[in-house]
Protein backbone atom coordinates (compact mmCIF):
# COMPACT_ATOMS: atom_id res chain seq x y z
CA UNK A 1 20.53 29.62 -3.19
CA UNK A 2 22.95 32.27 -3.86
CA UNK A 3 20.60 33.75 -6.38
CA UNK A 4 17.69 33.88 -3.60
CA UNK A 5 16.33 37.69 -2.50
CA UNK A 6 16.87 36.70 1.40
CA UNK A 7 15.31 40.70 2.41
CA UNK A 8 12.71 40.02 0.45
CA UNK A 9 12.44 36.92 2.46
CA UNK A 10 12.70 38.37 6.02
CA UNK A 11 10.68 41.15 4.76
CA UNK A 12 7.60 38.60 4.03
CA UNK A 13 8.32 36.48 7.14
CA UNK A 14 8.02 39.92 9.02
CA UNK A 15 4.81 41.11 7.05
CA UNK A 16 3.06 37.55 8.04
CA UNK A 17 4.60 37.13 11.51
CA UNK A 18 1.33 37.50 13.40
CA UNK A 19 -0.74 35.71 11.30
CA UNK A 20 1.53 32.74 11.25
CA UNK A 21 1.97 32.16 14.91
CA UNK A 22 -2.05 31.09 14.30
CA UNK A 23 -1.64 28.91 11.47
CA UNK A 24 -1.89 25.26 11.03
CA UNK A 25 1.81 24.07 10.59
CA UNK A 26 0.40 22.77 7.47
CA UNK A 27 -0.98 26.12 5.77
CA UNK A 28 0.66 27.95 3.04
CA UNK A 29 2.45 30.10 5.07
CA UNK A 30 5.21 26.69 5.65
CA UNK A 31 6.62 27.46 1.71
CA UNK A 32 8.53 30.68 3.20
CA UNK A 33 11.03 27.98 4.72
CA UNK A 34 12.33 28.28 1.31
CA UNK A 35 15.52 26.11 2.29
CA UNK A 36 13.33 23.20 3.13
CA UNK A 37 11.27 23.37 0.51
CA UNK A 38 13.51 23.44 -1.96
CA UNK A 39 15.70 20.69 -0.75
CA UNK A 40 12.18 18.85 -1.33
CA UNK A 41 11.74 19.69 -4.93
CA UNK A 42 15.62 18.98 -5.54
CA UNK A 43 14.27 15.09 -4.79
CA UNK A 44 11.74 15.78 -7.23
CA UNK A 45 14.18 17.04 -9.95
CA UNK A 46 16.31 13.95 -8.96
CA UNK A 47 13.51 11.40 -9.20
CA UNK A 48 12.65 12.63 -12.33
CA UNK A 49 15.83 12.89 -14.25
CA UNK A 50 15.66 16.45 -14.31
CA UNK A 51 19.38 16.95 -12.60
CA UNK A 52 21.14 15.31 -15.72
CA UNK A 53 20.56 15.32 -19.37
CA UNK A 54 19.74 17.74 -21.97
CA UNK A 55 17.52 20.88 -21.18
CA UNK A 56 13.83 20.20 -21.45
CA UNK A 57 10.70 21.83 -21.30
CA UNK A 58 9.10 21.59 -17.81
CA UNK A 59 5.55 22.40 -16.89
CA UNK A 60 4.54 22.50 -12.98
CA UNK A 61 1.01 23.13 -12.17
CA UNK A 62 -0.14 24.27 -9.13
CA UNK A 63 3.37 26.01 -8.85
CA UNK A 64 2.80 27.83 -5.30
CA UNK A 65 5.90 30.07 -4.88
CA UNK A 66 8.19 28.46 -7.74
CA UNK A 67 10.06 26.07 -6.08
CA UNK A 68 10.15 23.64 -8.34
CA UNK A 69 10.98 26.03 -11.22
CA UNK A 70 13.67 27.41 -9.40
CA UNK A 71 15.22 23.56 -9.15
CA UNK A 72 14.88 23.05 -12.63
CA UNK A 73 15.93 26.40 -13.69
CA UNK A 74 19.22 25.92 -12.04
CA UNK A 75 20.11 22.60 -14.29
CA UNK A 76 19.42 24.74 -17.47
CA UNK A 77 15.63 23.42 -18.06
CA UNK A 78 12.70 25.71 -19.18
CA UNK A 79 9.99 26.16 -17.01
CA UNK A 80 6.28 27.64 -17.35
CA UNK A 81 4.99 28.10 -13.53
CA UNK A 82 1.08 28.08 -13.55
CA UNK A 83 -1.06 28.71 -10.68
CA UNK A 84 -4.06 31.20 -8.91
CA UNK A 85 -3.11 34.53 -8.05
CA UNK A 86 -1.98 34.56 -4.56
CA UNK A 87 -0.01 37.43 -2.95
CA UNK A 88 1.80 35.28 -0.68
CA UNK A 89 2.84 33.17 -3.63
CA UNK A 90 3.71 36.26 -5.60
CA UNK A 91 6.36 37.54 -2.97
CA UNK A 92 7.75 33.96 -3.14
CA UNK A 93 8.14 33.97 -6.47
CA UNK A 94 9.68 37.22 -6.49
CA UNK A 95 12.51 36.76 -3.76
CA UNK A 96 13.59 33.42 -6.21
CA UNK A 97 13.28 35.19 -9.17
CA UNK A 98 10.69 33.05 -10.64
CA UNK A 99 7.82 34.36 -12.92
CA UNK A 100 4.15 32.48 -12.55
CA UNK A 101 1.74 32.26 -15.13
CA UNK A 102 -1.77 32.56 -13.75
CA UNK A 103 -3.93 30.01 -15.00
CA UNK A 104 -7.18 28.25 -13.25
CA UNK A 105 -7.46 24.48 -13.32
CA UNK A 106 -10.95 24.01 -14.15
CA UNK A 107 -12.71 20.79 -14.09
CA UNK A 108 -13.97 19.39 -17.76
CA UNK A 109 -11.72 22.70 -19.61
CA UNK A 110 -8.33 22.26 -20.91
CA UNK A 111 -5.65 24.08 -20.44
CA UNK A 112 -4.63 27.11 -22.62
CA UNK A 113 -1.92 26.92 -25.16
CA UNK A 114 1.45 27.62 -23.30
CA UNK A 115 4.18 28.13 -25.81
CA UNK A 116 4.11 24.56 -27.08
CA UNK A 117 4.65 21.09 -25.78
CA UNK A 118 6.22 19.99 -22.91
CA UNK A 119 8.80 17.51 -21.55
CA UNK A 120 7.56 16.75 -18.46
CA UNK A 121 4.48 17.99 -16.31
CA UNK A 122 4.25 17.56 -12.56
CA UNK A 123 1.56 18.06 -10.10
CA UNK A 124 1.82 18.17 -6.85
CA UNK A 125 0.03 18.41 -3.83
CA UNK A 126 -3.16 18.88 -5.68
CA UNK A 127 -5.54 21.41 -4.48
CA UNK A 128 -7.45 22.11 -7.96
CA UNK A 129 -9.53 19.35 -7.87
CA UNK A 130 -11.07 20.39 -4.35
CA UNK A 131 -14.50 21.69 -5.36
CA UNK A 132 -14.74 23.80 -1.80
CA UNK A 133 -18.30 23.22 -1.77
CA UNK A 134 -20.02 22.07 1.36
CA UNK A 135 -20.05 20.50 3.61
CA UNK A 136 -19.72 17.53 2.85
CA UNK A 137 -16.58 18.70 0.91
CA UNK A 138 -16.98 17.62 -2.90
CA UNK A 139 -14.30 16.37 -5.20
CA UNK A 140 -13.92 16.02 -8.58
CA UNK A 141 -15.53 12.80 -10.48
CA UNK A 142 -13.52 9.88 -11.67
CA UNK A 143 -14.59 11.69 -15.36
CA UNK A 144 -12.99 15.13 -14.34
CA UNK A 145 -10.03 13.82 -13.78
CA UNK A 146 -10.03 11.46 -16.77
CA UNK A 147 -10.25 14.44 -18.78
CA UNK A 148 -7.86 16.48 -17.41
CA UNK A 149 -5.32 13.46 -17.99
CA UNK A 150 -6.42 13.11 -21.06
CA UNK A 151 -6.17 17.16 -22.20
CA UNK A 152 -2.09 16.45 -20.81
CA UNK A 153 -1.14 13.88 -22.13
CA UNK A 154 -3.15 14.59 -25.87
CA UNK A 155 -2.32 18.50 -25.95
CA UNK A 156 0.86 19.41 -24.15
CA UNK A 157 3.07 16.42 -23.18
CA UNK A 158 4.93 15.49 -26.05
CA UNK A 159 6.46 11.94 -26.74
CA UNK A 160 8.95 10.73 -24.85
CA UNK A 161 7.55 12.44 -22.08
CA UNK A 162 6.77 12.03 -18.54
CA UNK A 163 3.55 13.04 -16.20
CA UNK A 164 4.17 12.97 -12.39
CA UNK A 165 0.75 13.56 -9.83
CA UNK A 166 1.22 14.01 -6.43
CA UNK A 167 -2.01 13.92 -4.70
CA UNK A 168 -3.52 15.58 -1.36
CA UNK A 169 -5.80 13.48 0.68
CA UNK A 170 -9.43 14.00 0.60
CA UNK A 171 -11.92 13.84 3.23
CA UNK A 172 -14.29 10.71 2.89
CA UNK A 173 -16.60 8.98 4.57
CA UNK A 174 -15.69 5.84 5.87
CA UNK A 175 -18.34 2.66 6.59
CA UNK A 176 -18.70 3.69 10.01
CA UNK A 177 -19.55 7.64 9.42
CA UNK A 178 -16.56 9.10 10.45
CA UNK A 179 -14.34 11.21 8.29
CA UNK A 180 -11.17 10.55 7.22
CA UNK A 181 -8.28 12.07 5.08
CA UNK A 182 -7.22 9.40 2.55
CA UNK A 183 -5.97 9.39 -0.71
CA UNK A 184 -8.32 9.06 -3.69
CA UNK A 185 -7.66 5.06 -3.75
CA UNK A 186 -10.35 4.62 -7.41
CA UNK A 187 -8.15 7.06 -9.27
CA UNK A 188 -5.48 5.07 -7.95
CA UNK A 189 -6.80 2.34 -9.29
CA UNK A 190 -7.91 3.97 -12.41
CA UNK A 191 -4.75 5.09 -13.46
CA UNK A 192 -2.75 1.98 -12.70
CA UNK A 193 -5.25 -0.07 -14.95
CA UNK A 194 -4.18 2.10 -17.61
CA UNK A 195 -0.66 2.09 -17.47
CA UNK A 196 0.72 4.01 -14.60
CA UNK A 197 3.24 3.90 -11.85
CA UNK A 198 1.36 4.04 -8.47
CA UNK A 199 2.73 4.26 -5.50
CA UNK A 200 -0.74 4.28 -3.26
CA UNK A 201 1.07 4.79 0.12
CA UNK A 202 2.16 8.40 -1.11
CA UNK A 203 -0.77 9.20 -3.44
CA UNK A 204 1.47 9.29 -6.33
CA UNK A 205 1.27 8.19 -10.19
CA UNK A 206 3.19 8.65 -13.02
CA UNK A 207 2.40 8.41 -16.96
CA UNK A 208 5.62 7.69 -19.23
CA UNK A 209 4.82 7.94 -22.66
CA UNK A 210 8.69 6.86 -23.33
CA UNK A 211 7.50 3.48 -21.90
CA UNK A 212 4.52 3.09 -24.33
CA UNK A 213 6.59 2.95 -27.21
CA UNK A 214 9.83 4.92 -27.34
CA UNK A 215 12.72 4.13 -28.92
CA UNK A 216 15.35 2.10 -27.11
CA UNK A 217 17.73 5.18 -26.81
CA UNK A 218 15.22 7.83 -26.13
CA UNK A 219 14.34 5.36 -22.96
CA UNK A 220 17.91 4.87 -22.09
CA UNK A 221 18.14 8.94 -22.32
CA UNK A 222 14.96 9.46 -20.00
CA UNK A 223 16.03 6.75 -17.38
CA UNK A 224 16.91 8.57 -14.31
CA UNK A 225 17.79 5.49 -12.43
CA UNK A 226 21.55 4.62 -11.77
CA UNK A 227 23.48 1.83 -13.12
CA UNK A 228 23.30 -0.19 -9.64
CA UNK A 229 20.93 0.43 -7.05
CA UNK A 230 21.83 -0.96 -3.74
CA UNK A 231 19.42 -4.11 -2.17
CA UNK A 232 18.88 -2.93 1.22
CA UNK A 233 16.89 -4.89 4.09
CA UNK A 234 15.23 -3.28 6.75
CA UNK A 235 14.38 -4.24 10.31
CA UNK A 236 12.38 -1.63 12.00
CA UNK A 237 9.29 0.06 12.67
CA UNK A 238 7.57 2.45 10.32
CA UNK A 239 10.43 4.97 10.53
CA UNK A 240 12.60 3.31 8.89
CA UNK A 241 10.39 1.29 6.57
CA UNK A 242 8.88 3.96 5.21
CA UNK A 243 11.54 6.28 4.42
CA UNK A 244 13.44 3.34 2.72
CA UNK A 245 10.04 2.29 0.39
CA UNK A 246 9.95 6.33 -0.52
CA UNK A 247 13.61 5.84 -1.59
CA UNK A 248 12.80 2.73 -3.87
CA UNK A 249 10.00 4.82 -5.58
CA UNK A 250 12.98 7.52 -6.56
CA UNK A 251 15.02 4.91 -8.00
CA UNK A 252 18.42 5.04 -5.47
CA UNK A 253 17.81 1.93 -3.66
CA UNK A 254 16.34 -1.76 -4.49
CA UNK A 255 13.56 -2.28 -0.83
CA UNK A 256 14.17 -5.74 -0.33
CA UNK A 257 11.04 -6.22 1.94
CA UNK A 258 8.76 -5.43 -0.87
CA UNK A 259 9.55 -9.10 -1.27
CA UNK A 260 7.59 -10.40 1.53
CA UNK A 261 4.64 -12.33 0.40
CA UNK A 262 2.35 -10.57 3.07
CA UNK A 263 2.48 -7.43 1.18
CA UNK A 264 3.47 -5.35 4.24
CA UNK A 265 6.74 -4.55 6.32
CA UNK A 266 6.96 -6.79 9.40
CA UNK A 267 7.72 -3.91 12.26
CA UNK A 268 10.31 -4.45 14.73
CA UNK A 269 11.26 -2.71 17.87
CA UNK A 270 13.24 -4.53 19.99
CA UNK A 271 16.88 -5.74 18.86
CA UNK A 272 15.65 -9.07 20.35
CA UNK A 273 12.56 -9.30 18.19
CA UNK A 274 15.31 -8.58 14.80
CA UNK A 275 17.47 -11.67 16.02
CA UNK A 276 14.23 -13.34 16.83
CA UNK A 277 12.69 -12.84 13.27
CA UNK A 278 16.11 -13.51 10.97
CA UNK A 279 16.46 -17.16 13.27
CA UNK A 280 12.66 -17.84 11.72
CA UNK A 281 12.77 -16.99 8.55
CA UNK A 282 15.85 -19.15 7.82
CA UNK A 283 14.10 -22.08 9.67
CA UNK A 284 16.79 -22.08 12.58
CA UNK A 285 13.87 -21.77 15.23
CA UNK A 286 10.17 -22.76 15.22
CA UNK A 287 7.94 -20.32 17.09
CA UNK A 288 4.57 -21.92 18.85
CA UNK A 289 1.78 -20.87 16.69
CA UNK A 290 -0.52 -19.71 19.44
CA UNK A 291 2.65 -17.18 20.73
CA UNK A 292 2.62 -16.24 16.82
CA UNK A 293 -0.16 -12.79 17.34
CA UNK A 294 1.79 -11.76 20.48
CA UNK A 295 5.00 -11.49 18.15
CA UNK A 296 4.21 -9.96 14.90
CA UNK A 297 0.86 -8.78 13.47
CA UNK A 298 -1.22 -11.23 12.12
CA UNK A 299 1.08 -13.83 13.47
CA UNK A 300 4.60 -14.87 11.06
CA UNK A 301 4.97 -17.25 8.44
CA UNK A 302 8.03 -17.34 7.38
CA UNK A 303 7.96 -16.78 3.25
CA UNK A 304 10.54 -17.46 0.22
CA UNK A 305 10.46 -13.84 -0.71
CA UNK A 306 11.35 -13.35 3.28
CA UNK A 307 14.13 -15.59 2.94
CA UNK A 308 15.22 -14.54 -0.59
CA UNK A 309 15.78 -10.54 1.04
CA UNK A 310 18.07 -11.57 3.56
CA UNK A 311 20.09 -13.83 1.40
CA UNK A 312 20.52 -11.00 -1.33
CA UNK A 313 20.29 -7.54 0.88
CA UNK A 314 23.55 -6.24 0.27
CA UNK A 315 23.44 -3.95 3.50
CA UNK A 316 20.97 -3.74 6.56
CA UNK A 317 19.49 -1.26 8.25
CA UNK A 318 18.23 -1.90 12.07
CA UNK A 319 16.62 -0.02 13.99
CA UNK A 320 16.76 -0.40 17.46
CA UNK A 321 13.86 1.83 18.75
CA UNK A 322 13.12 0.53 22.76
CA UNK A 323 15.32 -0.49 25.69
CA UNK A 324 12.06 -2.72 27.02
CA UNK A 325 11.70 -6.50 26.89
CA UNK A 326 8.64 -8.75 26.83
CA UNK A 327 8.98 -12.18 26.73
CA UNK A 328 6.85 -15.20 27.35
CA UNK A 329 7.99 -18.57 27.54
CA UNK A 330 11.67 -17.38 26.22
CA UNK A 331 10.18 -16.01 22.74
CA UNK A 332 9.85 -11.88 22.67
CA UNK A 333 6.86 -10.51 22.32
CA UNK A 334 5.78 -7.40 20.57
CA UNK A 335 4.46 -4.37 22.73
CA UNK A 336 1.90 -3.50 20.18
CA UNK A 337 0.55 -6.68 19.66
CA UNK A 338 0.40 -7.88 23.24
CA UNK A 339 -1.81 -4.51 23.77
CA UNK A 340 -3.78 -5.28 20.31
CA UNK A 341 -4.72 -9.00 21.30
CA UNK A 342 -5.11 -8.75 25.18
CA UNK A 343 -5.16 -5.32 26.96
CA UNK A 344 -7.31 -3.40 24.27
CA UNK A 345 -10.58 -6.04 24.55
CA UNK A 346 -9.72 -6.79 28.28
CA UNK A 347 -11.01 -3.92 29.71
CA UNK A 348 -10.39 -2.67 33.22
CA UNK A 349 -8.66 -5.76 34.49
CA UNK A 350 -6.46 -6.29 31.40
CA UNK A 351 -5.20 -2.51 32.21
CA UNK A 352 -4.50 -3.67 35.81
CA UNK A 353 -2.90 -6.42 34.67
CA UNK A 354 -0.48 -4.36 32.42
CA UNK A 355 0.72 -1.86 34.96
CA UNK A 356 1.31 -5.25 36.93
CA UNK A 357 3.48 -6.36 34.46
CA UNK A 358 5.26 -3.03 33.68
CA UNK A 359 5.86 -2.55 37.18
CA UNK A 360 8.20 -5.51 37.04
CA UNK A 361 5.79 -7.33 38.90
CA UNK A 362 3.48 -10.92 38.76
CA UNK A 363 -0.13 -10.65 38.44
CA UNK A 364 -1.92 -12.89 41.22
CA UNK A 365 -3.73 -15.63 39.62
CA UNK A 366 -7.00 -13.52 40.84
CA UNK A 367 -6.11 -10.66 38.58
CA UNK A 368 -5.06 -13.28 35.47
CA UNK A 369 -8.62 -14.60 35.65
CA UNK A 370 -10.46 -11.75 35.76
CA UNK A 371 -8.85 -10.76 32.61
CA UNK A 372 -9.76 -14.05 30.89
CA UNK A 373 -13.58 -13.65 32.00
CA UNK A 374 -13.66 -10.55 30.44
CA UNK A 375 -11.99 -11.85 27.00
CA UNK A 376 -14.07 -14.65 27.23
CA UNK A 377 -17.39 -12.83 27.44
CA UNK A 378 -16.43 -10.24 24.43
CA UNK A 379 -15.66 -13.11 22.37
CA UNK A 380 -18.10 -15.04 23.54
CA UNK A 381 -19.14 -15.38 19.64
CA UNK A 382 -17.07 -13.57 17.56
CA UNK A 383 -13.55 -15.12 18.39
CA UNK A 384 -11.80 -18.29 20.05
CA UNK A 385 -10.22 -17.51 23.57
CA UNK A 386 -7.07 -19.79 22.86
CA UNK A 387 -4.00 -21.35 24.50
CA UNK A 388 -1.93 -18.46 23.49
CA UNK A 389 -3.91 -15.80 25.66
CA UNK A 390 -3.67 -17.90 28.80
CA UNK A 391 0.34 -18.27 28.65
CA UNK A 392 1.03 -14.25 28.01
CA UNK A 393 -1.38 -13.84 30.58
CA UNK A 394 0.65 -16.22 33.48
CA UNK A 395 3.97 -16.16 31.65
CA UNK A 396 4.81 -12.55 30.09
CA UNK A 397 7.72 -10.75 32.20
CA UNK A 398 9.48 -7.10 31.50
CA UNK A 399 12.61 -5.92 32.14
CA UNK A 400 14.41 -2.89 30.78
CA UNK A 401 17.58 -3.71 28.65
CA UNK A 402 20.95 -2.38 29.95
CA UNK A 403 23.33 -0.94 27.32
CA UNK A 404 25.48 -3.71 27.53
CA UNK A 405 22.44 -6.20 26.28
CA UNK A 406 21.42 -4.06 23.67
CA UNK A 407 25.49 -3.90 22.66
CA UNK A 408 25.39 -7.71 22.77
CA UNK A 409 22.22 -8.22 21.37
CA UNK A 410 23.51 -5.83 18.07
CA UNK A 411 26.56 -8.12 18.21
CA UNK A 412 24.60 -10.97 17.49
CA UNK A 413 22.40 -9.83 14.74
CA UNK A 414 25.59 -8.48 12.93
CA UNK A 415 27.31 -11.68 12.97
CA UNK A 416 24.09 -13.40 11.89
CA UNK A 417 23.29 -11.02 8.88
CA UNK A 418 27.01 -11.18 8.17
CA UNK A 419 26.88 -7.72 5.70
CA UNK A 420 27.56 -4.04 6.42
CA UNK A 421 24.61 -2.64 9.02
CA UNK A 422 23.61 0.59 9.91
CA UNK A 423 22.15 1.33 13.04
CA UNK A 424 19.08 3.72 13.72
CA UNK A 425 17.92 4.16 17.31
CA UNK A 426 14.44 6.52 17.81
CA UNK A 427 14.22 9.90 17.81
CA UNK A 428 14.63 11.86 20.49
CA UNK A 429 11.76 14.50 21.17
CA UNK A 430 10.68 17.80 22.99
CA UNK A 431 7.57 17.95 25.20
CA UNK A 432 4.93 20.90 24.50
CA UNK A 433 7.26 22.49 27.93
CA UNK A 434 10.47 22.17 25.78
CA UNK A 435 12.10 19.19 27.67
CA UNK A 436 13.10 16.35 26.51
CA UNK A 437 10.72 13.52 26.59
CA UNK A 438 12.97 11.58 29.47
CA UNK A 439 12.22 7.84 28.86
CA UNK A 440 13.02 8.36 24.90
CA UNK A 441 16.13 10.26 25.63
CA UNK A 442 17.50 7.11 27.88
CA UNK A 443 17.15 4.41 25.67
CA UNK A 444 18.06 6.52 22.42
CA UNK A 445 21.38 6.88 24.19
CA UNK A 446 21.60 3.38 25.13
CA UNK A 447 21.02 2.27 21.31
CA UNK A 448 23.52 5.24 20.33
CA UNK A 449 26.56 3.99 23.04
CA UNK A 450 25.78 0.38 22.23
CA UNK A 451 26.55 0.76 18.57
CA UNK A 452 29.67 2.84 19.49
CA UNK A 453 30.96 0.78 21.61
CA UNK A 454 30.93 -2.25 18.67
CA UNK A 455 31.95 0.36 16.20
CA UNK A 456 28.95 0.05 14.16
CA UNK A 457 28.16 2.87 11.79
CA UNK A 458 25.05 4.91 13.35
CA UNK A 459 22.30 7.43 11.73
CA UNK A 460 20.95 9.55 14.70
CA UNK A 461 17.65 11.28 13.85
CA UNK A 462 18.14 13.73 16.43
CA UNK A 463 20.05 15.47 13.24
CA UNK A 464 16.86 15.69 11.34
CA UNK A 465 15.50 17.81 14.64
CA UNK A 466 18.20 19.84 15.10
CA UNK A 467 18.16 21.08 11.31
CA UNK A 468 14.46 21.61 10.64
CA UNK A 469 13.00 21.52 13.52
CA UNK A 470 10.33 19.10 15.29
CA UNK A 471 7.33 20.92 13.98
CA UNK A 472 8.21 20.25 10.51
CA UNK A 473 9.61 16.87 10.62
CA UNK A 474 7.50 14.74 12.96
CA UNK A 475 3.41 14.27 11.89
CA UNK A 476 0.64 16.40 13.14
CA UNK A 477 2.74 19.52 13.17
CA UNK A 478 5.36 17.74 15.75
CA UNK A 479 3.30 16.48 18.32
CA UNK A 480 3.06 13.08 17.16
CA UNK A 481 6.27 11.51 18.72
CA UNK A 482 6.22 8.14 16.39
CA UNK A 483 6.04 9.18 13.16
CA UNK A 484 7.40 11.24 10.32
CA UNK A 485 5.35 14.03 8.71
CA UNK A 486 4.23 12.78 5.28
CA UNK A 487 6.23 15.59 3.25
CA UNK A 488 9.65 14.47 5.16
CA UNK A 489 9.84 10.71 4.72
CA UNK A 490 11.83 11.45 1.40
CA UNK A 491 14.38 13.48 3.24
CA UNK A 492 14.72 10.53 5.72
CA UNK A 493 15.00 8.41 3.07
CA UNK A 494 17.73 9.81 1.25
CA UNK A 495 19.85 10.35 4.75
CA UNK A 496 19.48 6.61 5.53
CA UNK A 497 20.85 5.93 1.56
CA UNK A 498 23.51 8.34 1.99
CA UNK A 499 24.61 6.82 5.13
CA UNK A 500 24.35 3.30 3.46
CA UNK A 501 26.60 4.61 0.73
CA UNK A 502 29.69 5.86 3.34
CA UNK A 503 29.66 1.81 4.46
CA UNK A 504 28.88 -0.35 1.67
């Protein structure tokens, strides 16, 4: 970064300072945090072998203000930049001392010739294929793209070689008329039926020719994966899953819960529900089946590949993301589930019935049956009103956990997983007024003097705030409180591995 024209940089920031205070946190003007940005492609570099090994040929299309050339140029690689012209892009470019080569993506035309062959070619965050006609916004055809694909990887990738596509989402249609941003899921398909790595979460693929036919040692020379790769479990919700699968597609850790035959994480909150799931997937407990959709989504059954992660995780990582307790009939429940199977289709009464319950409180039995008239009536034919439904109804009860149970309840789960555990509580967030969002803030510090009192090794993601700020690293710009923004789960990722690596 040393290299990096900073008054050039302030002098941009300054020239765009009015219009950005108007943009979407999402809009171009976001590559000026150059720092971020190019901590982001440094992943890249890593995932792709590009930080070790010889000096290659790189080509990066779609190169918006040369990050990613600046990465590669610092490990000695050759880069061609290509992209529109765009004067914000330009002054980028400039302050990191990168030059772009302004070429057009165009659908069913290949590219020009660019000095010969190349190593590898990435893609990211496409924007080329966007037709920008409409509405309805247009996209290009499953033959576009197979012949752009076909132009790289006949005309300028050269074998062993490597092709890396980061998609954008696209707006579609979806059976019920609304729009939606989702990732092209048929050239997804398309491109894993023909021999790529897909990763359809992200929107990512990647083409190896070294894997259609290289030599042993050319594919030994390409790997970019290390020697060991540590087998990490995860109980958690999606902020910990997530970041953890991103770090299995870059090769630094082995996701153990990729295992699970269900094909999905199983999201925890609650300490309680952790202790509650490892007890059922070794067989120690046997939960009623009709409790089963209050506790995990779609109900549990315990798998092999469930029990085969815990027995071979070499190191956990739990997050404890809530200080409140539902239980019915001594089995914990799951918040989002309880409000999924009962207080979503129950109307009015089942919302009655919920402040009841969070107010510490017992429904009357007047309020219970209203509830289970109105269930009844919605499913009337559609679904069975079960056994299940009437106990949460009579039998659920709250209580907020004190530090000391979340302490003991972290106690437990670390002598049952019996392995090196990392601890995550939630992340503590701002309010559009700038406070603190209070009821986050006191059970993050529960979770955070709980695992300091037991000595347990802790990853606050208060950190994550502090250094990049909420806008860029929660979703929807920072005002969605539960979940990462897309381009940041790979940071998160690699904290939570680095952190695994300082205990293990």
């Amino acid at each position: 970064m040393a290299t990096v024209d900073c008054a050039g940089l302030d002098a941009l920031r300054a020239k765009y300072a009015d219009v950005m205070r108007g943009a979407h946190p999402d809009s171009a003007y976001k590559y000026l945090d150059v720092a971020f940005h190019t901590r982001q492609k440094l992943l890249l570099a890593s995932r792709l072998g590009l930080d070790q090994g010889p000096p290659r040929r790189v080509l990066d299309i779609g190169t918006g203000g040369g990050h990613f050339p600046f990465v590669c140029r610092f490990f000695g690689h050759e880069v061609v930049g290509i992209d529109v012209d765009d004067p914000l892009y330009d002054g980028i470019a400039a302050c990191l001392g990168v030059q772009r080569t302004l070429v057009r993506v165009r659908p069913n035309t290949p590219l020009p010739a660019l000095g010969g062959r190349f190593d590898v070619i990435v893609a990211c965050n496409t924007t080329f294929n966007d037709k920008e006609q409409g509405p309805p916004r247009t996209y290009w055809s499953a033959a576009e793209w197979q012949y752009f694909l076909d132009d790289l990887l006949d005309n300028q990738l050269r074998s062993p070689g490597r092709l890396y596509v980061k998609l954008n989402k696209e707006y579609r249609t979806d059976a019920a008329g609304r729009e939606r941003l989702v990732y092209n899921r048929d050239l997804l398909d398309r491109v894993a039926r023909n021999g790529a790595a897909v990763d359809r979460r992200h929107g990512m693929f990647e083409f190896s020719l070294a894997a259609r036919g290289a030599r042993p040692a050319d594919k030994a020379r390409s790997s970019s994966r290390p020697a060991h790769r540590l087998r990490v479990l995860s109980l958690g919700s999606c902020r910990v899953h997530e970041p953890l699968a991103a770090a299995h597609g870059l090769g630094t850790i082995d996701y153990q819960n990729r295992r699970f035959a269900r094909g999905r994480p199983v999201y925890l909150h609650d300490v309680q529900e952790a202790i509650q799931f490892v007890r059922l997937v070794r067989g120690e407990t046997v939960m009623p089946v009709d409790l089963r959709p209050f506790a995990y989504e779609s109900g549990l059954r315990p798998d092999h590949g469930m029990a085969l992660a815990l027995q071979q995780a070499e190191c956990v990582v739990v997050e404890a993301c809530t200080d409140k307790h539902y239980e019915a009939a001594g089995w914990t429940l799951n918040i989002n589930e309880i409000h999924r199977q009962l207080v979503v289709p129950g109307g009015r009464p089942a919302e009655d019935w919920w402040q009841t319950i969070d107010a510490g409180q017992r429904p009357s039995t007047r309020l219970v049956e209203s509830v289970e008239a109105e269930l009844q009536s919605r499913w009337r034919t559609r679904r069975r009103f079960g056994a299940g439904h009437r106990r949460v109804l009579r039998e659920l009860v709250f209580r907020y956990q004190a530090m000391a149970e979340i302490a003991r309840g972290l106690d437990r789960l670390q002598g049952l997983l019996a392995r090196p555990m990392l601890v995550v509580p939630h992340v503590a967030v701002r309010q559009p007024d700038g406070c603190f969002l209070a009821e986050r803030l006191q059970h993050v510090a529960k979770t955070c003097q709980a695992a300091s009192t037991l000595g347990l090794p802790m990853l606050d993601p208060r950190q994550f705030i502090d250094r990049h700020g909420q806008s860029r690293v929660l979703a929807d710009g920072g005002s969605d409180f539960h979940h990462y923004a897309a381009d940041y789960v790979p940071v998160v990722g690699c904290e939570i591995v680095r952190a695994l690596r300082e205990i293990v």
